[in-house]
N, C-alpha and C. Protein backbone atom coordinates (compact mmCIF):
# COMPACT_ATOMS: atom_id res chain seq x y z
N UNK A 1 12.51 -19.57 14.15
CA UNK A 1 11.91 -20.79 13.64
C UNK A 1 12.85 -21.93 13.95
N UNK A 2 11.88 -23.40 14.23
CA UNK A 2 12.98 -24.62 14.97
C UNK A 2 13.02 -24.70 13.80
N UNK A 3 13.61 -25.86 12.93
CA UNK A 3 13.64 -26.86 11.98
C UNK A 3 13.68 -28.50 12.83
N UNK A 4 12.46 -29.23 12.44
CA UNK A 4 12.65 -30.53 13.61
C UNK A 4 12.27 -31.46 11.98
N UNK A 5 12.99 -32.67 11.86
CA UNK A 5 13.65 -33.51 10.75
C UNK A 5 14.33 -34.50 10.67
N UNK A 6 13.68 -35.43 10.24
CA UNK A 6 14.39 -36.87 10.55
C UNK A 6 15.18 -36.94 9.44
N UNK A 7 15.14 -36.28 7.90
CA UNK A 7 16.09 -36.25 6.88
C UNK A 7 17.18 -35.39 7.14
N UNK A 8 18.00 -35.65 6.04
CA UNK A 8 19.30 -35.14 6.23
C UNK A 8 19.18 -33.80 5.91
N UNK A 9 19.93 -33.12 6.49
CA UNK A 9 19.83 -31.41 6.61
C UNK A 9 20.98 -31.11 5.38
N UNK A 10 19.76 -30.00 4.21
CA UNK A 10 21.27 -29.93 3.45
C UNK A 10 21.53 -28.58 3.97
N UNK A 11 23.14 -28.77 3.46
CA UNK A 11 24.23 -28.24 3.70
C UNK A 11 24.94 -28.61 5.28
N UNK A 12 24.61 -29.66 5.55
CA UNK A 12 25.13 -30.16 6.84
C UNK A 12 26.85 -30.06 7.20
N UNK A 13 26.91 -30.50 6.26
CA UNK A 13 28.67 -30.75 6.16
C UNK A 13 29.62 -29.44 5.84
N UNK A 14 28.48 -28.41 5.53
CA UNK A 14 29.03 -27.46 5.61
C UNK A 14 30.38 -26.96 6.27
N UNK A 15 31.83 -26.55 5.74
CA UNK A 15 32.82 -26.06 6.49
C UNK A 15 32.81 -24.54 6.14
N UNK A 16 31.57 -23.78 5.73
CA UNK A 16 32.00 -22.25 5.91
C UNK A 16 31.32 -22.29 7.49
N UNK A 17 32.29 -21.09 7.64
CA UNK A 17 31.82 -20.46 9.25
C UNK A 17 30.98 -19.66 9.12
N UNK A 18 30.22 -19.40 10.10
CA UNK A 18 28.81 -18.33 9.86
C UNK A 18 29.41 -16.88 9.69
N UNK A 19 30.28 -16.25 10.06
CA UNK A 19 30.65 -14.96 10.17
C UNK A 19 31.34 -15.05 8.41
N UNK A 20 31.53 -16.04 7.77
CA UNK A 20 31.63 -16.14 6.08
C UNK A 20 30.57 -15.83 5.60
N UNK A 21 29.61 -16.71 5.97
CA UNK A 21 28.24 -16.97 4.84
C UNK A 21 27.63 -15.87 5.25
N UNK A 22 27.63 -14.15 6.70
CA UNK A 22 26.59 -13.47 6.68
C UNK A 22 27.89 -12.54 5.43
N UNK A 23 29.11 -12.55 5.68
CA UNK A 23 29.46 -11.55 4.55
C UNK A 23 29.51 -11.70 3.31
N UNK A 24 28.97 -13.40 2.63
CA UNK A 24 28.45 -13.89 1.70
C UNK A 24 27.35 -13.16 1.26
N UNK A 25 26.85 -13.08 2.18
CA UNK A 25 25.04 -12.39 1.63
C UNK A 25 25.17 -11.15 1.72
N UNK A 26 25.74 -10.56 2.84
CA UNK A 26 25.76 -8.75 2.46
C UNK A 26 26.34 -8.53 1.30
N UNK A 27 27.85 -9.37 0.58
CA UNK A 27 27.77 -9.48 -0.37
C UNK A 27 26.93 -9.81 -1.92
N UNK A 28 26.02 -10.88 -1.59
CA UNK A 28 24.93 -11.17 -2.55
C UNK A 28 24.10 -9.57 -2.51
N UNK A 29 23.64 -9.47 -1.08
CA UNK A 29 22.66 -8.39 -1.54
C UNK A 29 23.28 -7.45 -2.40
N UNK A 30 24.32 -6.44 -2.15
CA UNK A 30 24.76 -5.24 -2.44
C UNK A 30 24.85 -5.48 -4.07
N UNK A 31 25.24 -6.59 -4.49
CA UNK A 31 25.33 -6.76 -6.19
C UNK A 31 24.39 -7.03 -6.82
N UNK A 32 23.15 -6.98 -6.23
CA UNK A 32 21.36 -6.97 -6.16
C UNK A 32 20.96 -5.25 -5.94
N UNK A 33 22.17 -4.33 -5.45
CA UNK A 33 21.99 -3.34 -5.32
C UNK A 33 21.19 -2.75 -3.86
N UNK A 34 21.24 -3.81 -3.11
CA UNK A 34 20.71 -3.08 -1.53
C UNK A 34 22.01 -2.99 -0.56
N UNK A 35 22.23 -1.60 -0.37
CA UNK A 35 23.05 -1.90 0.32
C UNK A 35 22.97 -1.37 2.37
N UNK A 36 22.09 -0.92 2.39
CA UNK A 36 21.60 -0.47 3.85
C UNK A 36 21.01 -2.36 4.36
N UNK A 37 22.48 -2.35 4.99
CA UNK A 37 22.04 -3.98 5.64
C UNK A 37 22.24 -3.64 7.18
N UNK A 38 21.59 -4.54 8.13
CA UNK A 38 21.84 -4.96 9.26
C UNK A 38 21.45 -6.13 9.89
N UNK A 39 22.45 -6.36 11.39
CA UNK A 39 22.54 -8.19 11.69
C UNK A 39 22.21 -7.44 12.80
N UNK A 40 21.47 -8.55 13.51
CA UNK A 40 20.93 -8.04 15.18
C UNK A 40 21.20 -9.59 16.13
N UNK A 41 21.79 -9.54 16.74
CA UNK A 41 21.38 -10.63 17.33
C UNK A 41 21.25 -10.45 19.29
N UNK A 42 20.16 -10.73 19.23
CA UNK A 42 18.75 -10.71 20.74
C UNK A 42 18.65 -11.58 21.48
N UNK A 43 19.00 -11.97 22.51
CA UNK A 43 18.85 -13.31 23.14
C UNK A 43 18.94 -14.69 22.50
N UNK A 44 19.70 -14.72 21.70
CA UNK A 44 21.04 -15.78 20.47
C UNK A 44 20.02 -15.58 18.77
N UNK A 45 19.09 -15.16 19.28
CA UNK A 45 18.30 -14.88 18.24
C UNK A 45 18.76 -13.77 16.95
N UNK A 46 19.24 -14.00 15.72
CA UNK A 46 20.26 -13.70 14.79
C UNK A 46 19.03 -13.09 13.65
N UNK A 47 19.10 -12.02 13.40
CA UNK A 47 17.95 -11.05 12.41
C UNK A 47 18.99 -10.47 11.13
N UNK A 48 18.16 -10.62 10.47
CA UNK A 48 19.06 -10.25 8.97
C UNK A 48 17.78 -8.82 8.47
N UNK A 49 18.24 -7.53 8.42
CA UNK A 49 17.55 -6.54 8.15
C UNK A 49 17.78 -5.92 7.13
N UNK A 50 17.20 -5.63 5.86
CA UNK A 50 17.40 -4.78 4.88
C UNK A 50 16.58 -3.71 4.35
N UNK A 51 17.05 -2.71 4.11
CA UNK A 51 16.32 -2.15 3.22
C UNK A 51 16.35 -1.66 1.53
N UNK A 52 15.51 -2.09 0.94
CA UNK A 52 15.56 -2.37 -0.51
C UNK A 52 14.68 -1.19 -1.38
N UNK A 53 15.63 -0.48 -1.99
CA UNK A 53 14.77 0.59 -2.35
C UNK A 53 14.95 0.69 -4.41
N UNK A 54 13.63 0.74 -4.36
CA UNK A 54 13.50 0.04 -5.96
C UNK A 54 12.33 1.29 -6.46
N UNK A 55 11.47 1.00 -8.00
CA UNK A 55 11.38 1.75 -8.46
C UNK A 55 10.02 0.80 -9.14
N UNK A 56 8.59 1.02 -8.81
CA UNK A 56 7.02 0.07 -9.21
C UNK A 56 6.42 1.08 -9.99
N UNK A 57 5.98 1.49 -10.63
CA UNK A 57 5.39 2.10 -11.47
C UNK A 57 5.16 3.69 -11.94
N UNK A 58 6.67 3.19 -11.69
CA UNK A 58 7.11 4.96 -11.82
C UNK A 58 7.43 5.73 -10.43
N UNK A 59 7.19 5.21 -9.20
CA UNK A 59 7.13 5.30 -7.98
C UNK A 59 8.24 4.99 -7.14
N UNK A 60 9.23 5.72 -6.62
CA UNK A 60 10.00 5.66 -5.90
C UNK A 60 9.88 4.78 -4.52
N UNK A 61 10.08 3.39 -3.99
CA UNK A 61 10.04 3.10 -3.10
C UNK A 61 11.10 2.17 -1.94
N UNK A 62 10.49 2.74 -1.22
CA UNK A 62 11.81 1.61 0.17
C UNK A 62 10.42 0.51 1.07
N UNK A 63 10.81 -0.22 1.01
CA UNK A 63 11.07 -1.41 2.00
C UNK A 63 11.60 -2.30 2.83
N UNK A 64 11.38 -1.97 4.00
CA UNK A 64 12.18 -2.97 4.87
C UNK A 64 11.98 -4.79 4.89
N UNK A 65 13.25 -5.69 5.00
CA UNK A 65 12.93 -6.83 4.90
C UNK A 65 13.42 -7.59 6.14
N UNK A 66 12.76 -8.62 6.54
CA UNK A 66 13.48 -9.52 7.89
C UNK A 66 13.47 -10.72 7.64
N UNK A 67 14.57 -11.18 8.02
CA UNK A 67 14.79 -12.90 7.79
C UNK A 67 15.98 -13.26 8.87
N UNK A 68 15.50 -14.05 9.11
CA UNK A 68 16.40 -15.04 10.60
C UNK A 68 17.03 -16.28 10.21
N UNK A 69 17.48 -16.57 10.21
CA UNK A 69 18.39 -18.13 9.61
C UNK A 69 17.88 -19.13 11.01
N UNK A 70 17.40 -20.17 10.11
CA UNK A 70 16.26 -21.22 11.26
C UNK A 70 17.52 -21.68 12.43
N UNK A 71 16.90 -22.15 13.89
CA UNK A 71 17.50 -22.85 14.71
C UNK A 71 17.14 -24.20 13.88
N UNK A 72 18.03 -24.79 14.04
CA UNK A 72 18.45 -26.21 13.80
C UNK A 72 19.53 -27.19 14.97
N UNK A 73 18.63 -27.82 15.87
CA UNK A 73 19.37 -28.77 16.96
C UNK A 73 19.64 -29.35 16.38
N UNK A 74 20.63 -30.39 17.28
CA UNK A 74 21.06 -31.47 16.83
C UNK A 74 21.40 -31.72 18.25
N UNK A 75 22.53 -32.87 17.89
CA UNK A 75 23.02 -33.80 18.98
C UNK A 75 24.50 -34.41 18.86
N UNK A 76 25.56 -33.73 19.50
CA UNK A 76 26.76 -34.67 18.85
C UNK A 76 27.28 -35.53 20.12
N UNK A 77 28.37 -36.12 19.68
CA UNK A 77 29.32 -36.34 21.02
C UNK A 77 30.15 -35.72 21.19
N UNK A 78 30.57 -34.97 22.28
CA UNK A 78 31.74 -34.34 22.72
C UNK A 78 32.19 -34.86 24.22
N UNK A 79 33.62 -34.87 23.91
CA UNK A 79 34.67 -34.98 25.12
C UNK A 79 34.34 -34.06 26.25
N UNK A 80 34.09 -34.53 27.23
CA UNK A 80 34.09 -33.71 28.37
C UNK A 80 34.86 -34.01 29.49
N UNK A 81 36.39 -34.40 28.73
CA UNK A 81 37.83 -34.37 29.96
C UNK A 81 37.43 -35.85 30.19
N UNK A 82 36.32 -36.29 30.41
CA UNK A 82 36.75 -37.73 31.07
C UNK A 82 35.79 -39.11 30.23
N UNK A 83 34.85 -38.56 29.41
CA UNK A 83 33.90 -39.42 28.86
C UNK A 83 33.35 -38.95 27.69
N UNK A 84 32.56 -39.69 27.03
CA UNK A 84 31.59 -38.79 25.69
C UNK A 84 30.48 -38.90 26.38
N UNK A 85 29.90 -37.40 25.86
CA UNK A 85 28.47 -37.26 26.35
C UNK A 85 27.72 -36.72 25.20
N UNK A 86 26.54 -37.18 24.97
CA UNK A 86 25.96 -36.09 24.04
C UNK A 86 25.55 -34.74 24.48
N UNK A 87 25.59 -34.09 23.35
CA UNK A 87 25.45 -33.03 23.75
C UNK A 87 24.55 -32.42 23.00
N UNK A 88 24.07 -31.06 23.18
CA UNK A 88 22.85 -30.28 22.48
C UNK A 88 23.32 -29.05 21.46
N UNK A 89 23.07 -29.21 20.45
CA UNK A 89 23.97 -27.66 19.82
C UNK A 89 23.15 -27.39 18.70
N UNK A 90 23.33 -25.89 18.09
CA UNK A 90 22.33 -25.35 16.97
C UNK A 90 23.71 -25.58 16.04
N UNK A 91 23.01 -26.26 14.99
CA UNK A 91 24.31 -25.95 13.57
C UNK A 91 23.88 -24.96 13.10
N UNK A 92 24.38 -23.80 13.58
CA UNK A 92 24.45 -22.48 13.34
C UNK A 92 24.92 -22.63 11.62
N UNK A 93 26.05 -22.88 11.24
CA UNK A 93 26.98 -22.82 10.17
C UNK A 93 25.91 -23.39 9.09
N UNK A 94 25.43 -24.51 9.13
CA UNK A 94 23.88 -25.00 8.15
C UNK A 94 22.99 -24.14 8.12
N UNK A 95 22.61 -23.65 9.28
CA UNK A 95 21.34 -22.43 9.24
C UNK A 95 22.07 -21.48 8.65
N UNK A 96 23.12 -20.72 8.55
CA UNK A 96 23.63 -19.56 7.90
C UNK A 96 23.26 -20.08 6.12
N UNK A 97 24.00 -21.36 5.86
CA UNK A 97 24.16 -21.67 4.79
C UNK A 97 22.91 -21.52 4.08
N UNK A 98 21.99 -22.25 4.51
CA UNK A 98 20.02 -22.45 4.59
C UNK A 98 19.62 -20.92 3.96
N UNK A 99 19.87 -20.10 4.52
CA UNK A 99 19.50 -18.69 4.51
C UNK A 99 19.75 -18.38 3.55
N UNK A 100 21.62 -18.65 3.39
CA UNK A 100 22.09 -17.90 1.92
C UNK A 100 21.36 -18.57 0.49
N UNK A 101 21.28 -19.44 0.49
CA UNK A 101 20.57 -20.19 -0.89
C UNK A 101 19.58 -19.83 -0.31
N UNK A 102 18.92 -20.02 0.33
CA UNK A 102 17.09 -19.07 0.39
C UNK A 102 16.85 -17.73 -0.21
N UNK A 103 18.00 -16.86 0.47
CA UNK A 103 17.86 -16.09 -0.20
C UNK A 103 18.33 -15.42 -1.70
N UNK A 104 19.09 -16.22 -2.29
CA UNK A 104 19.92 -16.23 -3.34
C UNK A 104 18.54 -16.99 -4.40
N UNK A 105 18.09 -17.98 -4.08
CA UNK A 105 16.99 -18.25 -4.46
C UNK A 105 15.77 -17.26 -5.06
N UNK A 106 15.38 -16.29 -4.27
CA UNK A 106 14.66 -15.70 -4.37
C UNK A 106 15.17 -14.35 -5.17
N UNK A 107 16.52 -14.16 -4.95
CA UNK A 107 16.73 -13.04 -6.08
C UNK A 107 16.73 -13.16 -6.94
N UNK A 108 17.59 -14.88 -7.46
CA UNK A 108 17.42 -14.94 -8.62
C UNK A 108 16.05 -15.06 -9.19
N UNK A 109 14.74 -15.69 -8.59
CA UNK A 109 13.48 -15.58 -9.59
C UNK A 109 13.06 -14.11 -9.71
N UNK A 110 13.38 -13.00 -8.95
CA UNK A 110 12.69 -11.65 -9.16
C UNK A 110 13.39 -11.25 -10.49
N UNK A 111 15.34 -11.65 -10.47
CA UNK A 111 15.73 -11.12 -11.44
C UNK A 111 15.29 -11.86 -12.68
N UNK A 112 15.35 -12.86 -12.64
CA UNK A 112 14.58 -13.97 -14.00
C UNK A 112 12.95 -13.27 -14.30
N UNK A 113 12.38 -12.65 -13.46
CA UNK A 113 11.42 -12.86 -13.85
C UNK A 113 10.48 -13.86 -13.69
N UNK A 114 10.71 -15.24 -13.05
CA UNK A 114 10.17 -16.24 -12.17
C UNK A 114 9.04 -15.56 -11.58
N UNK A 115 9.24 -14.39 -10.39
CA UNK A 115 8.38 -13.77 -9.42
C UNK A 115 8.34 -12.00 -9.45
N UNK A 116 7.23 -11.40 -9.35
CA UNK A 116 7.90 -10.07 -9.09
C UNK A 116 8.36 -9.92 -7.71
N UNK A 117 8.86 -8.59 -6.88
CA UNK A 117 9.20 -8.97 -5.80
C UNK A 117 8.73 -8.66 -4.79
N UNK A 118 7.80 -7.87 -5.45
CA UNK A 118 6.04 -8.24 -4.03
C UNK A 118 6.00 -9.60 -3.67
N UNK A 119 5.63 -10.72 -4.54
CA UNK A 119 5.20 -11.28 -4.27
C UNK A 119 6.24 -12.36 -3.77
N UNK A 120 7.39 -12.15 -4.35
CA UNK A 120 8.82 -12.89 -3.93
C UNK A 120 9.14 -13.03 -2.35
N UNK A 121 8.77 -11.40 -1.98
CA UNK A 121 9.53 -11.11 -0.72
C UNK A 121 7.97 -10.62 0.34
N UNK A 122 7.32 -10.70 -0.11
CA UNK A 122 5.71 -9.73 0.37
C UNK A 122 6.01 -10.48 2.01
N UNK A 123 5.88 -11.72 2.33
CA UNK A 123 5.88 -12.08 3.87
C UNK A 123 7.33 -11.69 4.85
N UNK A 124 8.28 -10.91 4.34
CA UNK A 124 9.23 -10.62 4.82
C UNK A 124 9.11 -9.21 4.88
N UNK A 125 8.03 -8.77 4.13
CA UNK A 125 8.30 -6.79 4.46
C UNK A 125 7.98 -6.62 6.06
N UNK A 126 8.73 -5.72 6.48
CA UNK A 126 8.41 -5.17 7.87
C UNK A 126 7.73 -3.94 7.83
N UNK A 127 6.29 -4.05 8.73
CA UNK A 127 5.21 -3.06 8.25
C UNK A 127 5.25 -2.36 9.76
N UNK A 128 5.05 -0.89 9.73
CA UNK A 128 4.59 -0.81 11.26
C UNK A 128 3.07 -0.62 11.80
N UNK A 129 3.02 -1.12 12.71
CA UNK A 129 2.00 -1.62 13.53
C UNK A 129 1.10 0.04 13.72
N UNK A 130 -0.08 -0.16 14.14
CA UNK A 130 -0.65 1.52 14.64
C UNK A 130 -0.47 1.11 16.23
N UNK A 131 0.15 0.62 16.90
CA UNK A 131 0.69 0.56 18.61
C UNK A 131 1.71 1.26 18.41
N UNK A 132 2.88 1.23 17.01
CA UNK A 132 4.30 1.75 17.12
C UNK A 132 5.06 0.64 16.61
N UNK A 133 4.51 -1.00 17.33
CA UNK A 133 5.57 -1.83 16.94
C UNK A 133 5.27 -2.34 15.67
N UNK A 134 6.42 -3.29 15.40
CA UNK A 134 6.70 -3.37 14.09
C UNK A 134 6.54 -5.41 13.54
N UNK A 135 6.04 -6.08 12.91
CA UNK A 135 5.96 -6.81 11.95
C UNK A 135 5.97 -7.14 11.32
N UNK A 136 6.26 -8.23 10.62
CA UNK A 136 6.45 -8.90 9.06
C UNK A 136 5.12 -9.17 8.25
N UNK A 137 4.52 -8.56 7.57
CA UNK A 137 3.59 -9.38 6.76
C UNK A 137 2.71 -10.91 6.76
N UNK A 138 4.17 -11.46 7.16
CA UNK A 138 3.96 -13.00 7.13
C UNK A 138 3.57 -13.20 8.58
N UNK A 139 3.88 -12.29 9.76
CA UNK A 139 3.90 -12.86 11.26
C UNK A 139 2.08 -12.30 11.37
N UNK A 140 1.89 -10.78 10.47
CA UNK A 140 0.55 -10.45 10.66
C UNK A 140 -0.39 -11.52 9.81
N UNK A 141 -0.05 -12.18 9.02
CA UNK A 141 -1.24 -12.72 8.46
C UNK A 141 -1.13 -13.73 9.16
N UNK A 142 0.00 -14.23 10.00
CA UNK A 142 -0.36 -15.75 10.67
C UNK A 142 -1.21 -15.41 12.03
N UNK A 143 -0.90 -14.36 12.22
CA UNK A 143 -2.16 -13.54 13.62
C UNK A 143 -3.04 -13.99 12.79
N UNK A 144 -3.54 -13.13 12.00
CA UNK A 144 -5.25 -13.51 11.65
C UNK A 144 -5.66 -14.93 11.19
N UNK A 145 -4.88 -15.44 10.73
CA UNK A 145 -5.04 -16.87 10.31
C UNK A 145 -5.43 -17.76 11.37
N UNK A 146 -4.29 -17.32 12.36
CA UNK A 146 -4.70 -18.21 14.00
C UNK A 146 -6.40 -17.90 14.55
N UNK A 147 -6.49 -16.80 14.30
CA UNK A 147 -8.26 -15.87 14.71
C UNK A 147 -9.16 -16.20 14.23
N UNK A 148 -8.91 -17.02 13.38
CA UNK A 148 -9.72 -17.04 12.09
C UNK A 148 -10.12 -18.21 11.86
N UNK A 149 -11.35 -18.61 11.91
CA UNK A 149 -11.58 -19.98 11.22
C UNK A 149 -12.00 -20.04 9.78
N UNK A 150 -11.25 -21.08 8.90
CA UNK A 150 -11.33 -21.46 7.59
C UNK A 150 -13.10 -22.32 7.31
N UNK A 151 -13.28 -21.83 6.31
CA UNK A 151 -14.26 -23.26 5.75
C UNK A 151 -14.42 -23.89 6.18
N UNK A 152 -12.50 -24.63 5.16
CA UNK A 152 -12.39 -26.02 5.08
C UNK A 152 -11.84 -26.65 6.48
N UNK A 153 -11.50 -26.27 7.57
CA UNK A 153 -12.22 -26.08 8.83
C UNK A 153 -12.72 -27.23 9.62
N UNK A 154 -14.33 -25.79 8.89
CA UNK A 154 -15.32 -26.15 9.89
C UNK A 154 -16.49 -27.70 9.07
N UNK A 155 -15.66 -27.50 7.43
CA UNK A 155 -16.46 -28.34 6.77
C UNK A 155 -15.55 -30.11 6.86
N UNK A 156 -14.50 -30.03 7.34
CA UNK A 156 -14.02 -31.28 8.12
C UNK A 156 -14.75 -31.67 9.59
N UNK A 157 -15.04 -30.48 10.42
CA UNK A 157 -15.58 -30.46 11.59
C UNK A 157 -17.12 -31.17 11.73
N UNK A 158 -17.64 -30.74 10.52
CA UNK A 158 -19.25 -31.29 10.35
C UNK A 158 -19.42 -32.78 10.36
N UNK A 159 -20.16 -33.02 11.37
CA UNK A 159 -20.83 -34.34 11.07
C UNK A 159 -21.92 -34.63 10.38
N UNK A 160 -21.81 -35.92 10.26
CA UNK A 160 -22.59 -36.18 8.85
C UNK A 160 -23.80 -36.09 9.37
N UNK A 161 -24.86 -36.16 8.25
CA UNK A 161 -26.13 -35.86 8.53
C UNK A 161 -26.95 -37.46 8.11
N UNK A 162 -27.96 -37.82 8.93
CA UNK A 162 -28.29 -38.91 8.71
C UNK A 162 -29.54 -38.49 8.58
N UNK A 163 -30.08 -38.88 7.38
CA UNK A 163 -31.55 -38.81 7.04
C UNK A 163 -31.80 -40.19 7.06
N UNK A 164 -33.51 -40.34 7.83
CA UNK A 164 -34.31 -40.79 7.89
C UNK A 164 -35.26 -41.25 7.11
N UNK A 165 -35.34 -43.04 6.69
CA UNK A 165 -36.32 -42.86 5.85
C UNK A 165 -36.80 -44.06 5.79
N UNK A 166 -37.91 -44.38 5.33
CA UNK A 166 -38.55 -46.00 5.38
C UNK A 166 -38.16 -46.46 5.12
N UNK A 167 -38.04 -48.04 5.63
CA UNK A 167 -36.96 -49.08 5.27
C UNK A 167 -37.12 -49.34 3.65
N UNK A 168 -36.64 -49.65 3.01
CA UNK A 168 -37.36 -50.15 1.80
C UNK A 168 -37.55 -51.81 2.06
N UNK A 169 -38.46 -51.98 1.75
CA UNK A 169 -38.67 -53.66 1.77
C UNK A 169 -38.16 -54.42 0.29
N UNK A 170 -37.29 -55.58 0.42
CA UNK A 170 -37.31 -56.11 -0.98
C UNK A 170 -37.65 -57.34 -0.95
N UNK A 171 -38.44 -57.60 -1.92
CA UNK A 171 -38.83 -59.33 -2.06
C UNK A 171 -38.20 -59.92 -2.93
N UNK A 172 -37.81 -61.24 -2.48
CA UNK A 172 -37.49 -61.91 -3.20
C UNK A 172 -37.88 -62.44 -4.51
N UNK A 173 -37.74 -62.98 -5.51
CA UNK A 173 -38.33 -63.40 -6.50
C UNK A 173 -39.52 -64.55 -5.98
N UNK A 174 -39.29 -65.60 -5.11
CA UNK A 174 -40.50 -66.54 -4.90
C UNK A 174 -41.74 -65.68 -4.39
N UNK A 175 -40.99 -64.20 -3.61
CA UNK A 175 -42.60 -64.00 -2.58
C UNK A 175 -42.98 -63.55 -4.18
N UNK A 176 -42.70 -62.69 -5.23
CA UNK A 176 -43.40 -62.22 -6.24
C UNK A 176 -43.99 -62.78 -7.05
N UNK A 177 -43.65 -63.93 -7.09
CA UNK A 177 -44.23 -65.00 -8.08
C UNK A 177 -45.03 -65.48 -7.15
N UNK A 178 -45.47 -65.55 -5.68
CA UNK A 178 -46.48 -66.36 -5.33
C UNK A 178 -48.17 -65.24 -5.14
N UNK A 179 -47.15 -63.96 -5.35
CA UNK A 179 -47.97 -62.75 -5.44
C UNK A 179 -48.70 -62.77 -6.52
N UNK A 180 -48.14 -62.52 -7.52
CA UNK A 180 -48.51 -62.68 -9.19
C UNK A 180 -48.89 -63.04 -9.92
């Protein structure tokens, strides 16, 4: 995911380094009690993987979870030996940060009681596919969502309907009184 934003990005100023804030959160998780974590990173593309194994109605269960810490461009100046140039860069260190309160966020309402954690975490479970491959909840419902036309839609799409009907004629008060 980009993040594109003309406001100020919090945690911008951030001085933790990203290789802090992911052992921040493997830390957060594990004292949340998950401790089967993994980091992937795919063509600069950075995956945060867990599995969370908890206990719904008497029912023993595991779930897998995925979350990516957003790209966030920017633009600075940097020295390049002879001039300033701008330049193009992801604030990696903000996106780490972004993530950790996102997700720190969300534990705390499951543990408050705010959310249960179906519904806390439901677009982050990783489900597998009947091809083999594998998805998030949230990436399958935005498939069907894209497939799919809404209503409210097709009821913006509608043009109006113009009924037809005899003019009404109105008279003035003199023609009625010369009527009358």
């Amino acid at each position: 995911m980009t993040v594109k934003t003309s406001v100020k990005i919090p945690y911008s100023t951030t001085t933790i380094p990203p290789e802090r804030t992911k052992a921040d959160i493997e830390k957060m998780l594990k004292d949340y009690g998950i401790h089967d974590i993994q980091w992937t990173t795919l063509e600069g593309q950075t995956t945060l993987k867990f599995l969370w194994k908890f206990t719904i109605k008497g029912l023993e269960r595991q779930v897998m979870f995925q979350f990516s810490p957003p790209v966030i461009p920017s633009t600075k100046r940097s020295w390049t030996g002879m001039r300033y140039e701008k330049v193009h860069v992801n604030l990696e260190a903000t996106s780490y940060r972004l993530l950790w309160h996102y997700l720190k966020n969300k534990l705390e309402a499951v543990r408050w009681g705010l959310q249960s954690l179906e519904k806390e975490f439901l677009s982050q479970a990783v489900m597998q596919l009947p091809n083999g491959k594998t998805a998030t909840v949230g990436e399958r419902i935005q498939e069907i969502y894209d497939a799919v036309r809404s209503p409210a839609l097709e009821y913006k799409r509608a043009e109006p309907k113009i009924i037809e009907t005899e003019p009404i004629r109105v008279e003035s008060v003199e023609e009625s009184e010369d009527h009358g």
